[in-house]
N, C-alpha and C. Protein backbone atom coordinates (compact mmCIF):
# COMPACT_ATOMS: atom_id res chain seq x y z
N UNK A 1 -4.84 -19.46 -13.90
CA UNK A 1 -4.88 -19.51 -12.45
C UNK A 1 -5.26 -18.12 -11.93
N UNK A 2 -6.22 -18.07 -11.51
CA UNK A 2 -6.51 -16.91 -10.35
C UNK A 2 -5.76 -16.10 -9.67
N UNK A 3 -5.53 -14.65 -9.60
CA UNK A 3 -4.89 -14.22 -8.30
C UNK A 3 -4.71 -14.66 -6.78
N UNK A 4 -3.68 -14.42 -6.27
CA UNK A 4 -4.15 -14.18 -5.08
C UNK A 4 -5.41 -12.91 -4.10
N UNK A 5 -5.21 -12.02 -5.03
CA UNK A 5 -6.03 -10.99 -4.55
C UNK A 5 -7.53 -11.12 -4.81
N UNK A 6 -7.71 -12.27 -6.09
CA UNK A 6 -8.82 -12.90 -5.90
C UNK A 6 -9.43 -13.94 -4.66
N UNK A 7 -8.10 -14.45 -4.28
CA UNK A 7 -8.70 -15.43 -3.27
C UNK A 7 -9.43 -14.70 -2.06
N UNK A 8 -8.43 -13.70 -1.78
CA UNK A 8 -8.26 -12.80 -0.60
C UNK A 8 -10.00 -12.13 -0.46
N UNK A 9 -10.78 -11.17 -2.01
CA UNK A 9 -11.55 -11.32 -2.35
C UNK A 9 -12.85 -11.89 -1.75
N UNK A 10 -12.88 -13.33 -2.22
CA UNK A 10 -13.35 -14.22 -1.85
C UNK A 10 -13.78 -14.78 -0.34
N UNK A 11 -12.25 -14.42 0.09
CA UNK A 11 -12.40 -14.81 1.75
C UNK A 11 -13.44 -13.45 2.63
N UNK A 12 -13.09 -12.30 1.68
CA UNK A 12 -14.06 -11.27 2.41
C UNK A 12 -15.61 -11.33 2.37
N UNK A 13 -15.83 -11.77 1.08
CA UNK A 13 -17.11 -12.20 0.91
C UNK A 13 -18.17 -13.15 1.68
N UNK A 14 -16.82 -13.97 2.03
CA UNK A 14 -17.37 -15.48 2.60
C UNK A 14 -17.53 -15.06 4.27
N UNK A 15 -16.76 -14.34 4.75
CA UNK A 15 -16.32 -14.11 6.15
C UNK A 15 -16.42 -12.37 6.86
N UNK A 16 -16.05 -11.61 5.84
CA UNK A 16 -16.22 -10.67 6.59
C UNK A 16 -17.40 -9.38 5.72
N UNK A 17 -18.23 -9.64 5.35
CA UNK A 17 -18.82 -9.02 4.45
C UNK A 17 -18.91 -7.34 4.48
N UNK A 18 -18.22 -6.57 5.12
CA UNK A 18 -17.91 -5.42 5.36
C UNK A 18 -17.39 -5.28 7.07
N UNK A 19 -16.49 -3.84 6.41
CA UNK A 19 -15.68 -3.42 7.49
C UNK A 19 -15.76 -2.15 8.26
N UNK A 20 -16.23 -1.59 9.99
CA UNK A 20 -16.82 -0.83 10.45
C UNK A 20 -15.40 -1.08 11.80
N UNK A 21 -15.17 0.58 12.12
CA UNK A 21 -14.33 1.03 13.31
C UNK A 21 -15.23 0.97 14.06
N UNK A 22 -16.81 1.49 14.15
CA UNK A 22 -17.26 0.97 15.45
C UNK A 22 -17.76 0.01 16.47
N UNK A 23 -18.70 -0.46 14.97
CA UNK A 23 -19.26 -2.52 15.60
C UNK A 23 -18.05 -3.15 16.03
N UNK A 24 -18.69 -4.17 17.02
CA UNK A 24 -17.86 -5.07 17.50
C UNK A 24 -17.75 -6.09 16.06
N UNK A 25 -16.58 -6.51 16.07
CA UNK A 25 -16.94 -8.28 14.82
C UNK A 25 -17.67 -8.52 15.03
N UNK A 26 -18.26 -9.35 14.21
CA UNK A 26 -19.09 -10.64 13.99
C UNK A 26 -18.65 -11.90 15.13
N UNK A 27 -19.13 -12.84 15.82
CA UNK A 27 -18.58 -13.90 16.11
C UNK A 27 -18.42 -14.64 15.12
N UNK A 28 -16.59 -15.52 15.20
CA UNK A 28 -16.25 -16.14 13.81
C UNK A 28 -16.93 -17.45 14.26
N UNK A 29 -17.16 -17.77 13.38
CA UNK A 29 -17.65 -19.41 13.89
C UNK A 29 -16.46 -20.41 12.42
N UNK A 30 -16.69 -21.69 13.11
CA UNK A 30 -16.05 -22.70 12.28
C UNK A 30 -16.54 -22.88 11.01
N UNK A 31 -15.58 -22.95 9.64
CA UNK A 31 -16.16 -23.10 8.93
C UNK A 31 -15.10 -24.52 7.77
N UNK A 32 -15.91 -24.65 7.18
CA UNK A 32 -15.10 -26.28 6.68
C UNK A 32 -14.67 -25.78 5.22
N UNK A 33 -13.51 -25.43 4.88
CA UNK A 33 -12.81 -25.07 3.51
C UNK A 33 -12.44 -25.91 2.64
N UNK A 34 -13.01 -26.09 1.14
CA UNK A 34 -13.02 -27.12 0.28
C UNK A 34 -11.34 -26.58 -0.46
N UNK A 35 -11.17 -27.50 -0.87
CA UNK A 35 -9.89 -26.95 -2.07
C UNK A 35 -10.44 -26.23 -3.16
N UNK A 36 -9.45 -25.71 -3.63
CA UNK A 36 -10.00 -24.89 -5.02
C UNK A 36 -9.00 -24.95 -5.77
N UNK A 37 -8.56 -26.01 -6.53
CA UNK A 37 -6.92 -25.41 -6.81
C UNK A 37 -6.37 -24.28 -7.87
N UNK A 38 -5.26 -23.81 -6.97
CA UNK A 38 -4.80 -22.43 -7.55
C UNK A 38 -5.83 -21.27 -6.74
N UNK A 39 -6.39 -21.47 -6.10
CA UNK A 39 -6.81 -20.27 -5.11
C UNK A 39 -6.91 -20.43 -3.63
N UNK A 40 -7.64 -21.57 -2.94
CA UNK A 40 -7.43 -21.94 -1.65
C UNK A 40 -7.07 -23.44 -1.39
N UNK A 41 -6.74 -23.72 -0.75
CA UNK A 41 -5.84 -24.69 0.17
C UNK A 41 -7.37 -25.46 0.57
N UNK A 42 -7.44 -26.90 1.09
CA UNK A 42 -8.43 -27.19 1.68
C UNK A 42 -8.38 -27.19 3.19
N UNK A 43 -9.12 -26.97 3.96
CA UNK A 43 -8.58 -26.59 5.26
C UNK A 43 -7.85 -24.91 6.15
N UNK A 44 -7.95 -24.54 4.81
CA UNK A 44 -7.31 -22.77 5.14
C UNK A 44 -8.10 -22.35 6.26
N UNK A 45 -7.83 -21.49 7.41
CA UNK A 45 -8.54 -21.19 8.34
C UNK A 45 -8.50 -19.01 8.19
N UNK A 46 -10.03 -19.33 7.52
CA UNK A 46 -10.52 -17.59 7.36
C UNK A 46 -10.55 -17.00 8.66
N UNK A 47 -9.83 -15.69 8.65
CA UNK A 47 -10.15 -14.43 9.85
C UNK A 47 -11.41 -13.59 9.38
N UNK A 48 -11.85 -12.82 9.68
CA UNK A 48 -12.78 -11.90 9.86
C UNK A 48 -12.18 -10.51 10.07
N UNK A 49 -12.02 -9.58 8.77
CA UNK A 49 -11.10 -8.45 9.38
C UNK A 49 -11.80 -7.36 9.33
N UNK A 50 -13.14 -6.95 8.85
CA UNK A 50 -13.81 -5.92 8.59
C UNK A 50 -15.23 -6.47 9.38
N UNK A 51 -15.78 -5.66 9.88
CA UNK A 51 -17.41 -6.04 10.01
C UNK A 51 -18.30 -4.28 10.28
N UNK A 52 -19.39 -4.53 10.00
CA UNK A 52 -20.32 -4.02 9.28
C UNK A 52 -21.18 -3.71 8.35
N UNK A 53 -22.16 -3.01 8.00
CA UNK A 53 -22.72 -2.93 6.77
C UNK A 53 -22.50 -1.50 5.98
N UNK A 54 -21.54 -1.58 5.65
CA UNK A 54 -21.13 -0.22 4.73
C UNK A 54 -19.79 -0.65 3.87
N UNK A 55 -19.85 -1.72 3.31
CA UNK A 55 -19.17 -1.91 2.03
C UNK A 55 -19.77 -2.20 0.99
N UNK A 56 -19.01 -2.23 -0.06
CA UNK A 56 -20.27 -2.77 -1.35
C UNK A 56 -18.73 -2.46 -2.64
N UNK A 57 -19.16 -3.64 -3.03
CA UNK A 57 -17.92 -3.45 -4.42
C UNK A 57 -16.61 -4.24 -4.39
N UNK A 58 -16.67 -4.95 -3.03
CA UNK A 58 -15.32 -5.53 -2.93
C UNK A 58 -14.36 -6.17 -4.14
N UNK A 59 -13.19 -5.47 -4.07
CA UNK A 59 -12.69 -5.97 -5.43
C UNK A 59 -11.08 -6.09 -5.28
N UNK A 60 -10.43 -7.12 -5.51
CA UNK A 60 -9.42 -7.55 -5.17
C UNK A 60 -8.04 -6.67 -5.80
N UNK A 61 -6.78 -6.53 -5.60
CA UNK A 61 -5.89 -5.59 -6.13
C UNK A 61 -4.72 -6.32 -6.45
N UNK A 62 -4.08 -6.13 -7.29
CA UNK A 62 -2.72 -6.84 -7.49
C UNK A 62 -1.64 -7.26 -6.70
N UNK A 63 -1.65 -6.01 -5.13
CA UNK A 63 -0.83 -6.38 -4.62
C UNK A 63 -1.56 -7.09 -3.52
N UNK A 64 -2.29 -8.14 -3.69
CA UNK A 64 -3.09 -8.83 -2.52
C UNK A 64 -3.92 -8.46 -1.53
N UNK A 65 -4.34 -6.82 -1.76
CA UNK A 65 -5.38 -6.39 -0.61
C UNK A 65 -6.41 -6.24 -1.20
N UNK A 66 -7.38 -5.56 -1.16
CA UNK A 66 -9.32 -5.52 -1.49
C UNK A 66 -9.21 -3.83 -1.11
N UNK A 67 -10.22 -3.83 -1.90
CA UNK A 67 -10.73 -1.90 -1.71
C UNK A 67 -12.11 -2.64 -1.95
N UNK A 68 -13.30 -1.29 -1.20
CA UNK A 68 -14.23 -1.74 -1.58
C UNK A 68 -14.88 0.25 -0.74
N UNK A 69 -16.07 0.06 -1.22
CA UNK A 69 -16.88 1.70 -1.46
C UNK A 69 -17.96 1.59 -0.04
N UNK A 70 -17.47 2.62 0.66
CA UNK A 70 -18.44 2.84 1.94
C UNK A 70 -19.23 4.42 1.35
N UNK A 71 -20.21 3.86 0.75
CA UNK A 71 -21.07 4.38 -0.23
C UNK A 71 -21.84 5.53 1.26
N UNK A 72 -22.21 5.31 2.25
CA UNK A 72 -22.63 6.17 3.18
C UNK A 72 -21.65 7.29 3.88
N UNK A 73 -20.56 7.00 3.87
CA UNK A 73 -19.68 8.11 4.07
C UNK A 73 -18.76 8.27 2.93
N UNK A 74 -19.40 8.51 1.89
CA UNK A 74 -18.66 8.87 0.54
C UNK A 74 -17.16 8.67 0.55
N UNK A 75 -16.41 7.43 0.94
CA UNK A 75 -15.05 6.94 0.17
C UNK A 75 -14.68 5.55 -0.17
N UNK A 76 -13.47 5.57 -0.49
CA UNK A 76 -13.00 3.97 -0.64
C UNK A 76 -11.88 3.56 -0.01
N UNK A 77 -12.06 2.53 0.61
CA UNK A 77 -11.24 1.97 1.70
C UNK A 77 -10.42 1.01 0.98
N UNK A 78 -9.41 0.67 1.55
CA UNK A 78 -8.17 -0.01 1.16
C UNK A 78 -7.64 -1.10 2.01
N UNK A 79 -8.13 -2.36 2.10
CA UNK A 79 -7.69 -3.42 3.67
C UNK A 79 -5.78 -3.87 2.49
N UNK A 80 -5.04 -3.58 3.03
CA UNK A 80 -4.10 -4.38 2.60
C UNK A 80 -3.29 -6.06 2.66
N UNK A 81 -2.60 -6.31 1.86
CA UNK A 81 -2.51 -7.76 2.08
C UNK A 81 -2.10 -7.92 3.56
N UNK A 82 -1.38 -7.20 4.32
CA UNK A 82 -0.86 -7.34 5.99
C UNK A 82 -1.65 -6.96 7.02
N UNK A 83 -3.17 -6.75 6.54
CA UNK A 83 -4.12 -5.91 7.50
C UNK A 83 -4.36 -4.76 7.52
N UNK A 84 -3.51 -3.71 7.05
CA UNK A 84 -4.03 -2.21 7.83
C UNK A 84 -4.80 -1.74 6.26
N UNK A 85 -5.56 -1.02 7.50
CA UNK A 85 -6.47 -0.41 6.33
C UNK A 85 -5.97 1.32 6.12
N UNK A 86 -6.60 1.66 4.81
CA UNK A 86 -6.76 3.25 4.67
C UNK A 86 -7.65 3.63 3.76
N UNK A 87 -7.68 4.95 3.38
CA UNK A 87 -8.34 5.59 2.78
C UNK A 87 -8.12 5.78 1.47
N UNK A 88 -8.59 5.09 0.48
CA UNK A 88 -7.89 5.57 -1.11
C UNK A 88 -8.55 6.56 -1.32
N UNK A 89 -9.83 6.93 -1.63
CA UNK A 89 -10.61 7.97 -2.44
C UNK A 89 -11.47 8.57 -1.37
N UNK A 90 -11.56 9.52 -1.17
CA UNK A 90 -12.77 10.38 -0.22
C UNK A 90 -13.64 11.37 -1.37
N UNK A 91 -14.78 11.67 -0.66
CA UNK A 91 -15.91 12.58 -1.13
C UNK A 91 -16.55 11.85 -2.48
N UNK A 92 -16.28 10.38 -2.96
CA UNK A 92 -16.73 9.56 -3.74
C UNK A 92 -18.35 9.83 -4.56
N UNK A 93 -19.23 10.74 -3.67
CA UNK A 93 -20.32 11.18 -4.33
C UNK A 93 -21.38 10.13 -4.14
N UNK A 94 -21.05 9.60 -3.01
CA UNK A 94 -21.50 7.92 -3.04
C UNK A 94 -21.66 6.63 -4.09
N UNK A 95 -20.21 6.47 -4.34
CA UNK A 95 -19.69 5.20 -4.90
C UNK A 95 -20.63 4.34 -4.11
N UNK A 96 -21.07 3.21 -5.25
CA UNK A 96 -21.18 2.36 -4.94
C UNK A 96 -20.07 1.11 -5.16
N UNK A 97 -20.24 -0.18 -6.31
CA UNK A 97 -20.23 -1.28 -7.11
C UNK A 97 -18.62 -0.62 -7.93
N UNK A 98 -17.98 -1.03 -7.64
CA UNK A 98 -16.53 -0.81 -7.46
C UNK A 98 -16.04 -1.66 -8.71
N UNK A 99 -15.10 -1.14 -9.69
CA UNK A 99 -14.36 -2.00 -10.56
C UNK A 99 -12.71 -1.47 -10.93
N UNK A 100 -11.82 -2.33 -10.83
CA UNK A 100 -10.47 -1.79 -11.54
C UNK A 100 -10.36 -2.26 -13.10
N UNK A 101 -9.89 -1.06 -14.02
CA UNK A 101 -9.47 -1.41 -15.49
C UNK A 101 -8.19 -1.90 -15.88
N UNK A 102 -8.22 -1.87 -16.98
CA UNK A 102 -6.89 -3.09 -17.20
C UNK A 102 -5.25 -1.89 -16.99
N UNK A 103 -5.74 0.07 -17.00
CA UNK A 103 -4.91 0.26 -16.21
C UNK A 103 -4.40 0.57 -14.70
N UNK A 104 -5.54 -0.06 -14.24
CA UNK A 104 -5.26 -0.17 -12.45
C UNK A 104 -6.09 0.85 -11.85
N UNK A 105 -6.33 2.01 -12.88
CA UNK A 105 -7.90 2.75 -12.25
C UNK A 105 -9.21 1.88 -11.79
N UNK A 106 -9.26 3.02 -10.58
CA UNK A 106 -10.80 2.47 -9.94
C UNK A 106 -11.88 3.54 -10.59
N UNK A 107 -12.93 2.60 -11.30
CA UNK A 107 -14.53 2.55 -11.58
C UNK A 107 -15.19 2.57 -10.92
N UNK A 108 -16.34 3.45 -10.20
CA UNK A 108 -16.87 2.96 -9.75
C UNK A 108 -18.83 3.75 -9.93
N UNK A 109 -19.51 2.91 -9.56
CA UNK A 109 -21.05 3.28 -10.33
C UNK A 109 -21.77 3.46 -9.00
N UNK A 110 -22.13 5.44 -9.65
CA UNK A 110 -22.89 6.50 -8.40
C UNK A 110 -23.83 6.06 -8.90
N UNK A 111 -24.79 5.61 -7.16
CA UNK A 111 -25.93 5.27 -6.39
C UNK A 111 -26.63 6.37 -6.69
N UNK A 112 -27.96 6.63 -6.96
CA UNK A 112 -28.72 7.71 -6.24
C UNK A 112 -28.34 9.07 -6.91
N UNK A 113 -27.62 9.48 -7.94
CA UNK A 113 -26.90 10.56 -8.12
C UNK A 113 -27.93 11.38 -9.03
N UNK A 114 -27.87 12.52 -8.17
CA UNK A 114 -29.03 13.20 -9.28
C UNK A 114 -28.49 13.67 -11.13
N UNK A 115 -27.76 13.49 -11.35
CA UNK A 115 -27.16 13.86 -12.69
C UNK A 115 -26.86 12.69 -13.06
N UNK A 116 -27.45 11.49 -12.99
CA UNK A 116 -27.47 10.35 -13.38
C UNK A 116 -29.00 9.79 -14.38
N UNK A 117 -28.63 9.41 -15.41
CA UNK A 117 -30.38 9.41 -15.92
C UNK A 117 -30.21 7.99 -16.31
N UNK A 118 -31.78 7.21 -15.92
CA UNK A 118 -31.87 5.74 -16.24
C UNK A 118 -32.51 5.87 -17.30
């Protein structure tokens, strides 16, 4: 069975695809939720808690919130399972594509980095 922090995840993907202090939201519009069992409910009604285009990496956390890499102002943000957001990592070097390891460290793979060789 799936996390919850996977579902949570999921719902960001589906609904709020990044999160910005200055844009207004998105308008939410209606959307029709299938079951999934062991992750969503059928009928669950998604919020919208982030909007903008400066996330990338969204990745779910044990204790039910999402971090994900605002790769243009070099850090990583933290939405928690109750809403508030913060700041986990600053000066990131521009993180992109975000991963946690099996000991709870965040991974994450520099964009653009000149000391990077393909």
């Amino acid at each position: 069975m799936l996390s919850r922090a996977l579902a949570v995840t999921a719902a960001l993907l589906i609904c709020a695809p990044a999160f910005a202090q200055a844009p207004a939201p998105r308008a939410e519009h209606p959307v029709k939720v299938t079951a999934i069992p062991g992750i969503v409910d059928a009928g669950t009604q998604w919020k919208a808690v982030w909007s903008g285009d400066d996330a990338d990496g969204i990745v779910g956390t044990p204790d039910g919130g999402v971090i994900f890499a605002q790769r243009e102002v070099n850090r990583v943000r933290k939405i928690a399972a109750d809403g508030k957001t913060s700041v986990v990592v600053e000066n990131t070097d521009a993180a992109g594509s975000l991963g946690i390891d099996y000991q709870g460290r965040i991974v994450a793979v520099l964009r653009d980095h000149p000391s990077v060789a393909i």
